[in-house]
C-alpha atoms as a PDB file:
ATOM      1  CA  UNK A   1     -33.913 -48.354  -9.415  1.00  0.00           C
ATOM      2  CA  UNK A   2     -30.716 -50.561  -9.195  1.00  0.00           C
ATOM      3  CA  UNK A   3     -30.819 -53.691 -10.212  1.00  0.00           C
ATOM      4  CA  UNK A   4     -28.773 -56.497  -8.815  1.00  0.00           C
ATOM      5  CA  UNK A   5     -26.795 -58.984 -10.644  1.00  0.00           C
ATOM      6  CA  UNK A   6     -28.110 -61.499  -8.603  1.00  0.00           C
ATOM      7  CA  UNK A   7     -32.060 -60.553  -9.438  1.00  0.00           C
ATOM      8  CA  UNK A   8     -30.730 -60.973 -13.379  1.00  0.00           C
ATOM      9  CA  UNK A   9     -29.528 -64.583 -12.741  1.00  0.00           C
ATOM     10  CA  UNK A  10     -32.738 -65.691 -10.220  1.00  0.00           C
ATOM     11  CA  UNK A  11     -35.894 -63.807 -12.572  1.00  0.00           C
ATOM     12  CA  UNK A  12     -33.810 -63.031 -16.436  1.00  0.00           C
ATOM     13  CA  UNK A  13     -35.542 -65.545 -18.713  1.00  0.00           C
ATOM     14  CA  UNK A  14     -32.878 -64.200 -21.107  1.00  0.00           C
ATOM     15  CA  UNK A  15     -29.630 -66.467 -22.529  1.00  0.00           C
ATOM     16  CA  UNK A  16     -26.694 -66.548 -24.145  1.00  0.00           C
ATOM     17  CA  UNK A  17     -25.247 -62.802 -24.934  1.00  0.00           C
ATOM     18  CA  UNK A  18     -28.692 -61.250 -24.035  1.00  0.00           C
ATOM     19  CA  UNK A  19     -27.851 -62.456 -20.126  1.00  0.00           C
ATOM     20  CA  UNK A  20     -24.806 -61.012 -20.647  1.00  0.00           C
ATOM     21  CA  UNK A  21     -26.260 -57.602 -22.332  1.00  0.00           C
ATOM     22  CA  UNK A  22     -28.844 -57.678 -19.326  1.00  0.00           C
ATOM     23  CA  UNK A  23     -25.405 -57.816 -16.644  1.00  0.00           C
ATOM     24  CA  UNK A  24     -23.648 -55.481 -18.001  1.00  0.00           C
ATOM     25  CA  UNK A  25     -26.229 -52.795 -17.898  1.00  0.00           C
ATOM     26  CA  UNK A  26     -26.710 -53.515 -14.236  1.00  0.00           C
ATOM     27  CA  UNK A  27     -23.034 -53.368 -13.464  1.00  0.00           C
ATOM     28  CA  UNK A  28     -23.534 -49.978 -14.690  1.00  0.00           C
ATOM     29  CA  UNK A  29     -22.109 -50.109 -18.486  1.00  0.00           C
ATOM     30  CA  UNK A  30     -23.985 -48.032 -20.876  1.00  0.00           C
ATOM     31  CA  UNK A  31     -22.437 -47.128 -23.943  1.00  0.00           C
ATOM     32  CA  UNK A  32     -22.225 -50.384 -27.074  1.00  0.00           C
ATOM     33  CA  UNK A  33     -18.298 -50.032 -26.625  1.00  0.00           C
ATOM     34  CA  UNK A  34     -18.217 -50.892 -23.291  1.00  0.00           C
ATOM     35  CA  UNK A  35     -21.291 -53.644 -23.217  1.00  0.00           C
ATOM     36  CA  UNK A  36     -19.720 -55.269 -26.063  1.00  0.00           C
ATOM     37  CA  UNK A  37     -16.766 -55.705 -24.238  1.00  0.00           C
ATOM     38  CA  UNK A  38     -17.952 -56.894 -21.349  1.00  0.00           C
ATOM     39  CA  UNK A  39     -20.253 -59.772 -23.208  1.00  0.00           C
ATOM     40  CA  UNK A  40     -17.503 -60.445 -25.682  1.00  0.00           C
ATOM     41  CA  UNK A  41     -19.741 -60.206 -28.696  1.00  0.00           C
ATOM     42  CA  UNK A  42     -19.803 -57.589 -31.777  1.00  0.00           C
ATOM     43  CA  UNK A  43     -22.379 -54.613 -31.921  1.00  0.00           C
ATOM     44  CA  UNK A  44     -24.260 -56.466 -34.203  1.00  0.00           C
ATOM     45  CA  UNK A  45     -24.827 -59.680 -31.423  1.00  0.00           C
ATOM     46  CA  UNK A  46     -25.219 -56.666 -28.212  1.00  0.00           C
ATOM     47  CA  UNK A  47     -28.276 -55.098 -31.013  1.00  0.00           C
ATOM     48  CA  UNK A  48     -29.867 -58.228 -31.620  1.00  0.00           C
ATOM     49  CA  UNK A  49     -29.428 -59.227 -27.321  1.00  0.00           C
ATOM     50  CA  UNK A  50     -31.078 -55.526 -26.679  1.00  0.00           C
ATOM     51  CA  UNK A  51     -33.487 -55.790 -28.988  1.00  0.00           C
ATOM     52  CA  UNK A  52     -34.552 -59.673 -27.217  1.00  0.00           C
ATOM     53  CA  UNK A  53     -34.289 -58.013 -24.272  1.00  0.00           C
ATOM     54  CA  UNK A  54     -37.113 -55.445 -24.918  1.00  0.00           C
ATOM     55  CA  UNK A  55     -39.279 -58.588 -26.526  1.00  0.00           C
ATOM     56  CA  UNK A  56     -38.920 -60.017 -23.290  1.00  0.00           C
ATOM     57  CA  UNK A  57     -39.918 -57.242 -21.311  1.00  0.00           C
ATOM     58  CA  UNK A  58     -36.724 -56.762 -19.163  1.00  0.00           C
ATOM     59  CA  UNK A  59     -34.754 -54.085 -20.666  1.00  0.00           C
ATOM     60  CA  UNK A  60     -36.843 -50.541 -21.948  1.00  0.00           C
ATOM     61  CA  UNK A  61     -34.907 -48.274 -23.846  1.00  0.00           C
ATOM     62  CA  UNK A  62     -35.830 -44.497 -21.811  1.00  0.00           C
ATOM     63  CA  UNK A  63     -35.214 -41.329 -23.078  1.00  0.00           C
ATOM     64  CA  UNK A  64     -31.725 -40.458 -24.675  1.00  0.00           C
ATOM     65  CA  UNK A  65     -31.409 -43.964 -25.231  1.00  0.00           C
ATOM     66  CA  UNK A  66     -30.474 -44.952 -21.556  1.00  0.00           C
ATOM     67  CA  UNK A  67     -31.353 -48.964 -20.509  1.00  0.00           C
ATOM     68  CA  UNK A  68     -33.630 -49.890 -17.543  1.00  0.00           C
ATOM     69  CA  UNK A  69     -33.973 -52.810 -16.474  1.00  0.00           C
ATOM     70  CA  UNK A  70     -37.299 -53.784 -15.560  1.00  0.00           C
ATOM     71  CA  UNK A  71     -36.955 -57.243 -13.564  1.00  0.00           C
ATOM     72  CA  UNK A  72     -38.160 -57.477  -9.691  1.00  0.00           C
END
């Protein structure tokens, strides 16, 4: 299921870098280079957004470590 940016903003309880984490892995981005890059943080910041993420129930890490998003 695709996910779009405009679900993230309307039902993401997530902030800061984690919002950012959250659009960037609906715009399609899945390797740490390339999310890091888009929410301008460090891989340490993108591991700690992921990991808030799965807390808040809107990103599960699937098989082979790809992201879903799990918002409406």
């Amino acid at each position: 299921m695709i996910v779009q940016q405009s679900n993230i903003l309307e039902w993401s309880e997530s902030k800061g870098v984690a919002r950012l984490v959250l659009l960037a892995v609906a715009d399609g981005r899945r390797n740490m280079r390339s999310i890091c890059d888009f929410a301008n943080a460090d891989e340490e910041e993108v591991k700690k957004a992921i990991d808030t993420l799965v807390d808040l129930r809107e990103l599960r890490i699937a098989k082979y470590g790809d992201y879903q998003i799990t918002l409406p």
